[in-house]
Structure formats: structure tokens, C-alpha cells
PDB file of N, CA and C in Angstrom:
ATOM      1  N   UNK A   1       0.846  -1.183   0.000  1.00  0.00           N
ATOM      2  CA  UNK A   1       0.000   0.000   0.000  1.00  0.00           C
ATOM      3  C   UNK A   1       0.891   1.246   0.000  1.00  0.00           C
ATOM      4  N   UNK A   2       0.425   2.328  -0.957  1.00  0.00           N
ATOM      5  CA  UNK A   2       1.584   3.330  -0.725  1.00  0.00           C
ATOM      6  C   UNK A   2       0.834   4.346  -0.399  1.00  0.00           C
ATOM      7  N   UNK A   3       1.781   5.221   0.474  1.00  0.00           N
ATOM      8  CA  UNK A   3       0.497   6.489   1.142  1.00  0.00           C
ATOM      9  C   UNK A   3       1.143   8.002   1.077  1.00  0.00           C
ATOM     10  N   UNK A   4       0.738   8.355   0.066  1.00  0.00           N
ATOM     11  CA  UNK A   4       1.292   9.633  -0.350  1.00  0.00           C
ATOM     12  C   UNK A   4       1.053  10.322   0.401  1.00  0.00           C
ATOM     13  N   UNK A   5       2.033  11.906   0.135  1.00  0.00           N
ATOM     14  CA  UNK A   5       2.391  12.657   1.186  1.00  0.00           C
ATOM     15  C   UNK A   5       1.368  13.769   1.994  1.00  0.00           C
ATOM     16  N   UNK A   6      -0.094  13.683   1.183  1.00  0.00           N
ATOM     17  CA  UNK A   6      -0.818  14.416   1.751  1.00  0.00           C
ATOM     18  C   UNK A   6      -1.433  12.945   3.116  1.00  0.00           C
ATOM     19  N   UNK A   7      -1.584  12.114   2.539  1.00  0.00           N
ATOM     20  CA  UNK A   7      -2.034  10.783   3.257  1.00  0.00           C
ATOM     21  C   UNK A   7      -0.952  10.511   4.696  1.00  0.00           C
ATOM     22  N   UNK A   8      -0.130  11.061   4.712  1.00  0.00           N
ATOM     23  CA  UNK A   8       0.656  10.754   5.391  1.00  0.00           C
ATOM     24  C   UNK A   8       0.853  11.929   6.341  1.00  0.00           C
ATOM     25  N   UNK A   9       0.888  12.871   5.756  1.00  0.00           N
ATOM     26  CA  UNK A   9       0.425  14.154   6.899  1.00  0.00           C
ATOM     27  C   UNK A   9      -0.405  13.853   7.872  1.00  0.00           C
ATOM     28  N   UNK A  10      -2.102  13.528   6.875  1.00  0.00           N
ATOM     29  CA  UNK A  10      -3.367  13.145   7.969  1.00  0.00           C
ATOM     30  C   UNK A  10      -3.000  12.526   8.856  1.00  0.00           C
ATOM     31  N   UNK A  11      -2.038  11.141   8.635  1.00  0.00           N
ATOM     32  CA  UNK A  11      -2.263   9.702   9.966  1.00  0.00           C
ATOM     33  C   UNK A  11      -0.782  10.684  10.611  1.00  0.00           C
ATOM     34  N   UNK A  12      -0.320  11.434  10.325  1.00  0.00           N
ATOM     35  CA  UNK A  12       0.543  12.152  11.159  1.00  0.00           C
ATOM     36  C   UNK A  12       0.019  12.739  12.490  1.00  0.00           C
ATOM     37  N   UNK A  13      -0.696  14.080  11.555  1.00  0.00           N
ATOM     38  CA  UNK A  13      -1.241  14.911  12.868  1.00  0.00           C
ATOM     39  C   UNK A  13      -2.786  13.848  13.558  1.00  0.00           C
ATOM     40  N   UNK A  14      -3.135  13.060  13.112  1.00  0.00           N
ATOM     41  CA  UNK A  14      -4.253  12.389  14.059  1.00  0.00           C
ATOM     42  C   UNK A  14      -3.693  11.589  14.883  1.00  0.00           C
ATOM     43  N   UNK A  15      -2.173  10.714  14.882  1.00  0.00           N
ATOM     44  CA  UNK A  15      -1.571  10.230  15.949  1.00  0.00           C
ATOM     45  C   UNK A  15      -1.129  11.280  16.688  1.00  0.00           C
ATOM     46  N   UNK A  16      -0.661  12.284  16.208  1.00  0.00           N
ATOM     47  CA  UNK A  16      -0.357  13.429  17.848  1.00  0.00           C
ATOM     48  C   UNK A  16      -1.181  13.922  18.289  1.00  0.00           C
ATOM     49  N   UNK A  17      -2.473  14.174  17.497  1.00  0.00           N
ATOM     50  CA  UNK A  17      -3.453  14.542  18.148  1.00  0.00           C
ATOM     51  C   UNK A  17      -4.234  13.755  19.201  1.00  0.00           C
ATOM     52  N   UNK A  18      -3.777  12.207  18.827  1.00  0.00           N
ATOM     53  CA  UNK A  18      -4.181  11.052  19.730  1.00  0.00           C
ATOM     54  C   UNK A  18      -3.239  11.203  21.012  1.00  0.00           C
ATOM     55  N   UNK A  19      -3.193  11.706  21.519  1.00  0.00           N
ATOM     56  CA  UNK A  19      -1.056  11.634  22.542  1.00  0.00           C
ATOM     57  C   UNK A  19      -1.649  13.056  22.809  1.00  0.00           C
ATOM     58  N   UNK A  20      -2.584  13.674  22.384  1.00  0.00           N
ATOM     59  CA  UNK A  20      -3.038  15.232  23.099  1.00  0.00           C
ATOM     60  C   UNK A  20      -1.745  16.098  22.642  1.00  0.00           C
ATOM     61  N   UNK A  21      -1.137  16.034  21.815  1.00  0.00           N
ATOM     62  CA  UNK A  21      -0.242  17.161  21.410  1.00  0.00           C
ATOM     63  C   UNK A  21      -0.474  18.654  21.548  1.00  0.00           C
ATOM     64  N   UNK A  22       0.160  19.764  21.615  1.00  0.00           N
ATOM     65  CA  UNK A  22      -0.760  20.912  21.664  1.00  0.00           C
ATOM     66  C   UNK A  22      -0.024  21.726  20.400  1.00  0.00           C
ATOM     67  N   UNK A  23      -0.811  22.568  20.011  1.00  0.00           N
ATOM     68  CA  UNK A  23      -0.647  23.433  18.761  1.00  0.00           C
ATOM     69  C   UNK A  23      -0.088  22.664  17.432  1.00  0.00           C
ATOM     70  N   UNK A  24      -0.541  21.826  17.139  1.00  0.00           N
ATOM     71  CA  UNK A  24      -0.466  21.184  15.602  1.00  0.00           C
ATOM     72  C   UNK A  24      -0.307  22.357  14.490  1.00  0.00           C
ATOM     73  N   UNK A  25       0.479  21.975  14.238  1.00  0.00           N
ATOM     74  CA  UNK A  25       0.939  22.953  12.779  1.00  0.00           C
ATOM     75  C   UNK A  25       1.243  22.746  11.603  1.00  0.00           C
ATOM     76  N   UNK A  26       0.744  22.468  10.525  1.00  0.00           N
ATOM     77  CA  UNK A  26       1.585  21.608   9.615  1.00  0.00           C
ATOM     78  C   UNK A  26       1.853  22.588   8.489  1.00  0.00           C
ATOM     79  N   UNK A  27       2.888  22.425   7.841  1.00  0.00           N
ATOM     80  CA  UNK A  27       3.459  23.891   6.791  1.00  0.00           C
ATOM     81  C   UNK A  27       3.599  22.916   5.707  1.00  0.00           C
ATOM     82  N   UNK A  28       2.742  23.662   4.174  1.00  0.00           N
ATOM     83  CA  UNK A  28       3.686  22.858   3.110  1.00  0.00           C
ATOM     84  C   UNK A  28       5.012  23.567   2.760  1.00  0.00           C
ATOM     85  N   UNK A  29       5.659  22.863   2.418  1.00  0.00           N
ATOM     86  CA  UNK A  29       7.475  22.962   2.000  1.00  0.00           C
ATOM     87  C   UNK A  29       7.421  22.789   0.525  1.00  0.00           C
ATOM     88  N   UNK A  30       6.342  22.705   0.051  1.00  0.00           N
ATOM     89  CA  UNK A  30       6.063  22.480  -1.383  1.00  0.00           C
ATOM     90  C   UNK A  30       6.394  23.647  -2.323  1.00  0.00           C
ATOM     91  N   UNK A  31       7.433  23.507  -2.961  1.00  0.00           N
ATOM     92  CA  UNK A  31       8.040  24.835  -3.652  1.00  0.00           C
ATOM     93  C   UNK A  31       9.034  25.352  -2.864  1.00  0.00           C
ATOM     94  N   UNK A  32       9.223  25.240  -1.777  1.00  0.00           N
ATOM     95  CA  UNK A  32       9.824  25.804  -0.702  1.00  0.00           C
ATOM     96  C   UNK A  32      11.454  25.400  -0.714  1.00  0.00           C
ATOM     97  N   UNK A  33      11.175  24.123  -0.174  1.00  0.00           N
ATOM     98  CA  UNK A  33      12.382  23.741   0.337  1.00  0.00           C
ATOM     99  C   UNK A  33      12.158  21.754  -0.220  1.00  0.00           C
ATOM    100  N   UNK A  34      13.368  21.579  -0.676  1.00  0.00           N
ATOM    101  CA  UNK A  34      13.538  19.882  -0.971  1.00  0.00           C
ATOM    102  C   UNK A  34      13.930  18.851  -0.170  1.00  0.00           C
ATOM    103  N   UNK A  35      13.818  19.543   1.271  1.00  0.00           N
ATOM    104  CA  UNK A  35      13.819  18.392   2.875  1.00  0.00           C
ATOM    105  C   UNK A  35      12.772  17.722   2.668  1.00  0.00           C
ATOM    106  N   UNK A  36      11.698  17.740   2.506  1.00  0.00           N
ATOM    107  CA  UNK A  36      10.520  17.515   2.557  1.00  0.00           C
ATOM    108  C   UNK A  36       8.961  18.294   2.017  1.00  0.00           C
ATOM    109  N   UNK A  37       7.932  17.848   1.681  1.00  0.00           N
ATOM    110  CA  UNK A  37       6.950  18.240   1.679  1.00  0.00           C
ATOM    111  C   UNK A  37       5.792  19.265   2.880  1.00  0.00           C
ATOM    112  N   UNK A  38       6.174  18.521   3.828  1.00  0.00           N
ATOM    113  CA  UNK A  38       5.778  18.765   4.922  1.00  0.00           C
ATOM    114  C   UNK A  38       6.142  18.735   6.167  1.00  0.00           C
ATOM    115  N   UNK A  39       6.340  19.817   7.019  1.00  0.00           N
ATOM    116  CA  UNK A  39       6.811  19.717   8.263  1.00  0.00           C
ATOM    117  C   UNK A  39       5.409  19.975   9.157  1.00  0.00           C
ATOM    118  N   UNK A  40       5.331  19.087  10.095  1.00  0.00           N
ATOM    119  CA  UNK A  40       4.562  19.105  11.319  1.00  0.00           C
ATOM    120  C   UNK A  40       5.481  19.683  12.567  1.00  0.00           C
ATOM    121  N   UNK A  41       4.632  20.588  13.450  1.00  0.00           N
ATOM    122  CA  UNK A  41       4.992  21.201  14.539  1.00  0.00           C
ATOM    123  C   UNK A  41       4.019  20.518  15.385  1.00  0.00           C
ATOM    124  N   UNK A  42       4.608  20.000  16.561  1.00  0.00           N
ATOM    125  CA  UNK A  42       3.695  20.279  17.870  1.00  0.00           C
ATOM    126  C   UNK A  42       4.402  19.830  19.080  1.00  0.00           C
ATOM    127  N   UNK A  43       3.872  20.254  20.062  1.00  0.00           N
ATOM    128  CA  UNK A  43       4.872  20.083  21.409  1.00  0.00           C
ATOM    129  C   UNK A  43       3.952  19.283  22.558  1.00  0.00           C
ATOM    130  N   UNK A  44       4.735  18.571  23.232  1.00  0.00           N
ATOM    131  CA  UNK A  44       4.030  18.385  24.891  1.00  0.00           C
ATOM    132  C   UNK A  44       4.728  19.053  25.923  1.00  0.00           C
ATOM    133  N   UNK A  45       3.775  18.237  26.929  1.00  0.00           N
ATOM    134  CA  UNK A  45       4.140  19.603  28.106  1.00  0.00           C
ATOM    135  C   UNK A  45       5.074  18.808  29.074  1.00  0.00           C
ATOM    136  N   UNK A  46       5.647  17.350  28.786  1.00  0.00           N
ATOM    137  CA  UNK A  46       6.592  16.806  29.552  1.00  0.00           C
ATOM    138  C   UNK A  46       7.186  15.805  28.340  1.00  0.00           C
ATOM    139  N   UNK A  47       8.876  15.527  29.115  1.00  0.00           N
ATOM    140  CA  UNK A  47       9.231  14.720  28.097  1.00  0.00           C
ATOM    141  C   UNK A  47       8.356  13.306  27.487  1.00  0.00           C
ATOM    142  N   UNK A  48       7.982  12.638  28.714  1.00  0.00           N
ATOM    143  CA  UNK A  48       6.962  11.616  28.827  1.00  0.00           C
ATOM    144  C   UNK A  48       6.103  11.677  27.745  1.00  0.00           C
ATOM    145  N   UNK A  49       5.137  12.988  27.480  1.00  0.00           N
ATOM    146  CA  UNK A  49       4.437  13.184  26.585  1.00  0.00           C
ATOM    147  C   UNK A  49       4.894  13.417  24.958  1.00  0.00           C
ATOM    148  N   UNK A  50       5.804  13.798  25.377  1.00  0.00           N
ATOM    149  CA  UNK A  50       6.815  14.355  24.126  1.00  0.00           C
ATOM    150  C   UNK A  50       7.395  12.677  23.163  1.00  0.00           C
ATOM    151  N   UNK A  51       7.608  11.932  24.276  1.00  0.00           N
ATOM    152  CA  UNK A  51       8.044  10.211  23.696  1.00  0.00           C
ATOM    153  C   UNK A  51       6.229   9.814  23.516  1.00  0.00           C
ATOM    154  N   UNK A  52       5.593  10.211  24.247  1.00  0.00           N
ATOM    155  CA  UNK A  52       4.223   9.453  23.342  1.00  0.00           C
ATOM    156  C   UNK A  52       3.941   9.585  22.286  1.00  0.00           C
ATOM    157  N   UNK A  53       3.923  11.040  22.181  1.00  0.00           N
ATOM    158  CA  UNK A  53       3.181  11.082  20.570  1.00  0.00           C
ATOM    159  C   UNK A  53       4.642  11.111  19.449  1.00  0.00           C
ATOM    160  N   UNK A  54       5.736  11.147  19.675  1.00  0.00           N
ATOM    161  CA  UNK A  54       6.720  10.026  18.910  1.00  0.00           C
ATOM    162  C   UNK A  54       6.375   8.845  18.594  1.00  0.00           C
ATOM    163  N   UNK A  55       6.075   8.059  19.452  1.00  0.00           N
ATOM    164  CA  UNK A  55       5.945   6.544  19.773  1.00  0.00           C
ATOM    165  C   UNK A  55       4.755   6.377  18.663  1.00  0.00           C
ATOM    166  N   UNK A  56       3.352   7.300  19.211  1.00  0.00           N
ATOM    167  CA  UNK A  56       2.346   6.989  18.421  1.00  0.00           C
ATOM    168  C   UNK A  56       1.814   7.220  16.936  1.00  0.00           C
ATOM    169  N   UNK A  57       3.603   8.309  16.572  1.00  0.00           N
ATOM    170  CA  UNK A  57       3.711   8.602  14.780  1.00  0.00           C
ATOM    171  C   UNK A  57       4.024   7.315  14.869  1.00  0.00           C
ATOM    172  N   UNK A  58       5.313   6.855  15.235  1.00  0.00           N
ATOM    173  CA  UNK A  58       6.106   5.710  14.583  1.00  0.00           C
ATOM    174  C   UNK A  58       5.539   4.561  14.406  1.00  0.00           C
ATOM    175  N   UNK A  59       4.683   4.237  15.144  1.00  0.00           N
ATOM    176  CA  UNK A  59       3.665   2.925  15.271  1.00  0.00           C
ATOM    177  C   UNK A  59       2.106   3.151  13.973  1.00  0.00           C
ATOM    178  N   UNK A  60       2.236   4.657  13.726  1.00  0.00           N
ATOM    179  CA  UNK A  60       0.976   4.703  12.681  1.00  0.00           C
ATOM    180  C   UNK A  60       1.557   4.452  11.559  1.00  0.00           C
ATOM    181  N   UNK A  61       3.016   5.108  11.185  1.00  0.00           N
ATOM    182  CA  UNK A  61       3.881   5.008  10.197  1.00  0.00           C
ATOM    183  C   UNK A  61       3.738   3.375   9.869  1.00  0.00           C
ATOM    184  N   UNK A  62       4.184   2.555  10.632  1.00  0.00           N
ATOM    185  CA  UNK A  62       4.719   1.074  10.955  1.00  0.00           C
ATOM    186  C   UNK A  62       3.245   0.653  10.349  1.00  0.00           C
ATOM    187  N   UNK A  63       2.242   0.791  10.878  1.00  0.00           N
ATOM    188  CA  UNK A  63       0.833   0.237  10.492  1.00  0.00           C
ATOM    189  C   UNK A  63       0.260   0.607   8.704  1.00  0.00           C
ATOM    190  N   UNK A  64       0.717   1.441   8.638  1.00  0.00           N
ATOM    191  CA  UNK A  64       0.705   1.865   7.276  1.00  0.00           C
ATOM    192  C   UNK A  64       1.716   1.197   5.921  1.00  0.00           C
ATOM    193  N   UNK A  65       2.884   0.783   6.911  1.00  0.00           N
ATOM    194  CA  UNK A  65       3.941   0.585   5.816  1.00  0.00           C
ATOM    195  C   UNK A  65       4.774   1.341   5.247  1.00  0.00           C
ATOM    196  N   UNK A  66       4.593   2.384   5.839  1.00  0.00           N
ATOM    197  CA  UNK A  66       5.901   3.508   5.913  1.00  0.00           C
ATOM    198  C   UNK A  66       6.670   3.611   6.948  1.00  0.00           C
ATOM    199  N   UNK A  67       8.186   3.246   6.842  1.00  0.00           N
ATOM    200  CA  UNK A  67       9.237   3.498   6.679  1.00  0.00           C
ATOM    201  C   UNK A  67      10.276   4.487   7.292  1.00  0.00           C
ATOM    202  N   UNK A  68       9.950   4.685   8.517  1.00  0.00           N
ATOM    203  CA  UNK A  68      10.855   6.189   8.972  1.00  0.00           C
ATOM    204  C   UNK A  68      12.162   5.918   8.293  1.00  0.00           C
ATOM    205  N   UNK A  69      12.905   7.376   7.705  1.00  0.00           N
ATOM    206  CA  UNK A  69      13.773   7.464   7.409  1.00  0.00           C
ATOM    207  C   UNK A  69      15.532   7.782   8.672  1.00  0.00           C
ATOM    208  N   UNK A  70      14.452   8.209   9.711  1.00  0.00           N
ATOM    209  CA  UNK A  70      15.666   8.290  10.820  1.00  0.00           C
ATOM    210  C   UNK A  70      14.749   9.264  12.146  1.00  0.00           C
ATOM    211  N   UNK A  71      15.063   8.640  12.854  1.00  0.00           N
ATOM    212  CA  UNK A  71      14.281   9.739  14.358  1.00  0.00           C
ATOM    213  C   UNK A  71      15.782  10.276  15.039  1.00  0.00           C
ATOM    214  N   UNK A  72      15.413  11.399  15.880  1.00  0.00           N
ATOM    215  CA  UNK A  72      16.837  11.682  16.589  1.00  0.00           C
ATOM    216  C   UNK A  72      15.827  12.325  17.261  1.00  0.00           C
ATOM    217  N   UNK A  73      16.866  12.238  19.159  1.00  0.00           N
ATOM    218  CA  UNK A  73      16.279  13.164  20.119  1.00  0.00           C
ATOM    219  C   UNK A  73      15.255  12.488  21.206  1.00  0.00           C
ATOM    220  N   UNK A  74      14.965  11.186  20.520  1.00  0.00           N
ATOM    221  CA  UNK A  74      13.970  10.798  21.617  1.00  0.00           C
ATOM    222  C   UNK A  74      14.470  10.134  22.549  1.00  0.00           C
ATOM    223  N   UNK A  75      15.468  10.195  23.099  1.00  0.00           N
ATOM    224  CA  UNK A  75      15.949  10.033  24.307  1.00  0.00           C
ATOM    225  C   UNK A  75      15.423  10.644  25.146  1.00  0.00           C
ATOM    226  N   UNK A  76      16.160  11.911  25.246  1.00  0.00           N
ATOM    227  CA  UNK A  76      15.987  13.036  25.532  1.00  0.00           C
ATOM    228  C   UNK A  76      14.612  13.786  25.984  1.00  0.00           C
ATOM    229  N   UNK A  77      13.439  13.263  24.903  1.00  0.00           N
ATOM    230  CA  UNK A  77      12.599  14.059  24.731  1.00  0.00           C
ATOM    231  C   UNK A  77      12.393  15.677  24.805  1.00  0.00           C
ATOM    232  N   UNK A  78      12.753  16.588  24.561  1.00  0.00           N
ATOM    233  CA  UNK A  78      12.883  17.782  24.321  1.00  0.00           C
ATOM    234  C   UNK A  78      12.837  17.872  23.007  1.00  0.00           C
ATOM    235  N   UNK A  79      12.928  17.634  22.076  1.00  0.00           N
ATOM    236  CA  UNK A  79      12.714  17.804  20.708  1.00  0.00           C
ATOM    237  C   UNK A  79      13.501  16.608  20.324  1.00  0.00           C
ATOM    238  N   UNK A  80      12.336  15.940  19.315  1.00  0.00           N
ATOM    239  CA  UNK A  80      12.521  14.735  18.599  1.00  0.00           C
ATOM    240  C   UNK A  80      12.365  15.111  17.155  1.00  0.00           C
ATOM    241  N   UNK A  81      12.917  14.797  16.418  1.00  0.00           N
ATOM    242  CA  UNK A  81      12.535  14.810  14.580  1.00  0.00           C
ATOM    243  C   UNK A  81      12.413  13.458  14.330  1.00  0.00           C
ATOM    244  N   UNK A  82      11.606  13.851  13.516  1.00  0.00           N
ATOM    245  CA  UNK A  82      10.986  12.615  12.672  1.00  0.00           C
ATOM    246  C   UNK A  82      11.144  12.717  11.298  1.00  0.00           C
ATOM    247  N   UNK A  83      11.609  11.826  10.748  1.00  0.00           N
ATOM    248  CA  UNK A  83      11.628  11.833   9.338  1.00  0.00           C
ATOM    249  C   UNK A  83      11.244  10.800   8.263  1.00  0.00           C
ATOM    250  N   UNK A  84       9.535  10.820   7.852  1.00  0.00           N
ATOM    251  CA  UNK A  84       9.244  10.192   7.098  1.00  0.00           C
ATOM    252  C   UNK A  84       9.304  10.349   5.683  1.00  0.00           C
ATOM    253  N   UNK A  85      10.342  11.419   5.333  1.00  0.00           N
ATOM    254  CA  UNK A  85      10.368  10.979   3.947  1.00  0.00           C
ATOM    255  C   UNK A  85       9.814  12.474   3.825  1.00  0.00           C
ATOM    256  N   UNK A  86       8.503  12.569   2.751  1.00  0.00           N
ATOM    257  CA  UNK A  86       7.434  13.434   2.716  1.00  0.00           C
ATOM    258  C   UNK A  86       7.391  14.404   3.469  1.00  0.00           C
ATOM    259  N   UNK A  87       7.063  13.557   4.967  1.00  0.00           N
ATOM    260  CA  UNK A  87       6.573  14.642   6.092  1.00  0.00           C
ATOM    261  C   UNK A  87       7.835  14.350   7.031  1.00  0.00           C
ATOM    262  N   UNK A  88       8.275  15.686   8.003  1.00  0.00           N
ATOM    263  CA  UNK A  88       9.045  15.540   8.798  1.00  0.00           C
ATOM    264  C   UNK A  88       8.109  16.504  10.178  1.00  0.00           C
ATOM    265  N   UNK A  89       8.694  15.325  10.787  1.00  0.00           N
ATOM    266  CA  UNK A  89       7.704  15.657  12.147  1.00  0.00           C
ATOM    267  C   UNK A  89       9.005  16.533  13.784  1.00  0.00           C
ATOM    268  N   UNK A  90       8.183  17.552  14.158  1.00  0.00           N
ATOM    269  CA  UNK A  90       8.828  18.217  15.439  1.00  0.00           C
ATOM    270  C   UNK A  90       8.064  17.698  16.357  1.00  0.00           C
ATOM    271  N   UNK A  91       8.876  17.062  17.481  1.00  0.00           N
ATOM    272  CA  UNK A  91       7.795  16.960  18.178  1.00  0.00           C
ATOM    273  C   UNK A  91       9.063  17.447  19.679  1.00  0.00           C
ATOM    274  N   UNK A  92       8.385  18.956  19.986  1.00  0.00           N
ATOM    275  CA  UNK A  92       9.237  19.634  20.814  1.00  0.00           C
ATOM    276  C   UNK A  92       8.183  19.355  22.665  1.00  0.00           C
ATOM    277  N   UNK A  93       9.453  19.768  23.498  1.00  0.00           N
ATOM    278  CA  UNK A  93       8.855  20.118  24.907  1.00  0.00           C
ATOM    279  C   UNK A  93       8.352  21.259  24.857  1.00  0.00           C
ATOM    280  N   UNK A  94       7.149  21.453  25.584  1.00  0.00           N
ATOM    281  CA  UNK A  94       6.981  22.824  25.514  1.00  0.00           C
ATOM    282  C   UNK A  94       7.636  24.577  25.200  1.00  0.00           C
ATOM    283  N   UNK A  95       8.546  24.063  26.401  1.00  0.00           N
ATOM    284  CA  UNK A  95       9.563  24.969  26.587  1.00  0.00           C
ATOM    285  C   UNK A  95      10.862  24.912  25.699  1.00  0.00           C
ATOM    286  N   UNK A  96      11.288  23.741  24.543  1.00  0.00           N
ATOM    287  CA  UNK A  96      11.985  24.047  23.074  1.00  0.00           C
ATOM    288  C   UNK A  96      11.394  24.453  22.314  1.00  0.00           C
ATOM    289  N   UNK A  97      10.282  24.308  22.334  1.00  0.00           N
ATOM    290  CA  UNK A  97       9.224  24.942  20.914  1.00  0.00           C
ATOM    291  C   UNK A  97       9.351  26.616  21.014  1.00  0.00           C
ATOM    292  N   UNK A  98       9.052  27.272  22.246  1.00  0.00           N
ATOM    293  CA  UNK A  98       8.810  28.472  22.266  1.00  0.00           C
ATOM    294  C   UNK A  98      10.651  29.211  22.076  1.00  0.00           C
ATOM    295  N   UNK A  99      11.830  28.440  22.664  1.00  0.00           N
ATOM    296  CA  UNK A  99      12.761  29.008  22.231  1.00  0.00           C
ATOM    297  C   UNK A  99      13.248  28.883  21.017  1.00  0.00           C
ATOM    298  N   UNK A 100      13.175  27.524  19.984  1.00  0.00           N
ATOM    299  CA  UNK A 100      13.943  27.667  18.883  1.00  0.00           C
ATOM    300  C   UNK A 100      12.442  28.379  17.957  1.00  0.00           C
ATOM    301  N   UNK A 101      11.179  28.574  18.341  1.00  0.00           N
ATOM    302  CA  UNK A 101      10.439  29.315  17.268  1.00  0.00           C
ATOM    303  C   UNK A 101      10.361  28.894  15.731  1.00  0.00           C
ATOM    304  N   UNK A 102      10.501  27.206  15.240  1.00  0.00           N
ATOM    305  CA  UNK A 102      10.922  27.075  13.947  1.00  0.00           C
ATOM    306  C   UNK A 102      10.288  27.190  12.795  1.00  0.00           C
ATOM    307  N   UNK A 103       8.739  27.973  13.388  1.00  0.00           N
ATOM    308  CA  UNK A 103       7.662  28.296  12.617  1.00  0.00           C
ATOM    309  C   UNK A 103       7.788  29.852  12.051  1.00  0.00           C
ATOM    310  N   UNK A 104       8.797  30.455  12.781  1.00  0.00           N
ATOM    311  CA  UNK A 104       9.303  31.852  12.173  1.00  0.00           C
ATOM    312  C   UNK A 104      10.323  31.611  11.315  1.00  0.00           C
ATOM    313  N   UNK A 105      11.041  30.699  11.309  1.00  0.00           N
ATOM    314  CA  UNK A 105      12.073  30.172  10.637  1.00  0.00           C
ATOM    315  C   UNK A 105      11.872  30.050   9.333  1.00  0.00           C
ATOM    316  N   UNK A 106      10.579  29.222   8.927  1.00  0.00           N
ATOM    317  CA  UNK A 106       9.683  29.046   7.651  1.00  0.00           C
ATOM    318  C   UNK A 106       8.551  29.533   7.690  1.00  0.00           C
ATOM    319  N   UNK A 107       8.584  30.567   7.822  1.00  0.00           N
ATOM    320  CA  UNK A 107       6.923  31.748   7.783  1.00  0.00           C
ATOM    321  C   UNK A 107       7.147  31.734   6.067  1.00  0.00           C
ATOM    322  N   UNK A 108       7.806  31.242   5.426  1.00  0.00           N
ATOM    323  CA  UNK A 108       7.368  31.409   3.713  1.00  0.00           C
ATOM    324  C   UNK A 108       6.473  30.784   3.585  1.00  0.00           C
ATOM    325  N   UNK A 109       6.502  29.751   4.353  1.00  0.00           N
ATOM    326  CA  UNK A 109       5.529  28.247   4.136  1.00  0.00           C
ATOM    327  C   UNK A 109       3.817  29.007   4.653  1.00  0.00           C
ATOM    328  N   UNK A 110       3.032  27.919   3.654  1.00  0.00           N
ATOM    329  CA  UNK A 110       1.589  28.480   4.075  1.00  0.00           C
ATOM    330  C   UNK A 110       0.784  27.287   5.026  1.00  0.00           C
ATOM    331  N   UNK A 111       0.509  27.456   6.046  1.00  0.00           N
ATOM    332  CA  UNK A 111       0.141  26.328   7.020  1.00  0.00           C
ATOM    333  C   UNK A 111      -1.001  26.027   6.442  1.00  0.00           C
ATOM    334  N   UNK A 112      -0.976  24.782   6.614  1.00  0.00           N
ATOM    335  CA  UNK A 112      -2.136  23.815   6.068  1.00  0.00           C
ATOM    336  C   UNK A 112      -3.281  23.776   7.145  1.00  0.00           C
ATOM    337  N   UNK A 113      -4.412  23.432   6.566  1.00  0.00           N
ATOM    338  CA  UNK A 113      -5.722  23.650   7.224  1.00  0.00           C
ATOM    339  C   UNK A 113      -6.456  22.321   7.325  1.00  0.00           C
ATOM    340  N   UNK A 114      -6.782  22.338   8.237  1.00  0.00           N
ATOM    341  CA  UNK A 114      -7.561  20.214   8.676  1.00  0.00           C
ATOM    342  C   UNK A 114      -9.242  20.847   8.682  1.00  0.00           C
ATOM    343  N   UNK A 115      -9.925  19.957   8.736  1.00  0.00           N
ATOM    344  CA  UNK A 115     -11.228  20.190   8.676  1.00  0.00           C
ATOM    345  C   UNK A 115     -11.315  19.912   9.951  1.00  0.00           C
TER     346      UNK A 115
END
């Protein structure tokens, strides 16, 4: 089954949204930049939370048949990347999100809209 990159956004932000993530953000990179299609933003409010909704991309990824290309950081939990290819996922502590700001970083990008 192959699950293109808008398809892969969705089961993105609905597993962090499952894990209670807060402020979901997703930017297309489309035209933008050739890292990816899509970057997802969102943070928890402890590391604990921060390894859940990691855990619960990587396991939707896995159920799907996609492939992470490499995670870093989830030790730690304070900011984890995710990299599926398509979509690359932030998944910051509260308190990294508000200092590295990486949504000002790519304000070219036009954030995508969920129903």
C-alpha cells in the first residue's frame, strides 16, 4: 500500500493529536524547500508526553507501511525529529518549541488547514 504525502500528513497529525499534542501545525514545504513536503509542529508539556506522541507517529507510520527514514532526540525528549520521507515531524517540549520558534524560521511556508 503506498500512502502519499498528503495521506501521510493526515495519519501524522491524528496520531499526535491522539497523545493530546498541543498546537499542531503543519506547513507545506512544497516549492519551498527539498527536505521535505511537509513539516509538522507540535509540542508536549513533559518529556513523557513528548516520547508518546513520537511513539504513536512511529507505530501509525509502521501500520501503514511507511518506513521512517531516521528519528533523533527521543531520548531526551525535548525535541525529537521525525523523518518520514514526505513529512518531517517536530515533536518539541513545551519549553523548546517556544525558544527555537521554527515556525518563524519558515513563515514562507503556508500552514495547512484540517477540517
Amino acid at each position: 500500500m503506498t500512502v502519499n504525502a498528503d495521506k501521510l500528513l493526515q495519519l501524522v497529525v491524528n496520531a499526535a493529536e491522539d497523545k493530546k499534542a498541543h498546537q499542531i501545525v503543519a506547513l507545506n514545504l512544497q516549492g519551498i524547500s527539498l527536505v521535505a513536503d511537509y513539516f509538522v509542529i507540535c509540542h508536549g508539556n513533559s518529556d513523557t508526553q513528548v516520547q508518546a506522541i513520537t511513539t504513536e507517529i512511529r507505530k501509525v507510520a509502521h501500520e501503514h507501511g511507511v518506513s521512517l527514514r531516521g528519528i533523533e532526540g527521543m531520548d531526551a525528549g525535548r525535541w525529537v525529529l521525525v523523518d518520514i520521507g514526505d513529512v518531517v515531524v517536530h515533536v518539541f517540549h513545551r519549553d523548546e518549541r517556544e525558544y527555537y520558534n521554527i515556525e518563524r524560521l519558515w513563515s514562507d511556508a503556508k500552514v495547512v488547514e484540517f477540517a
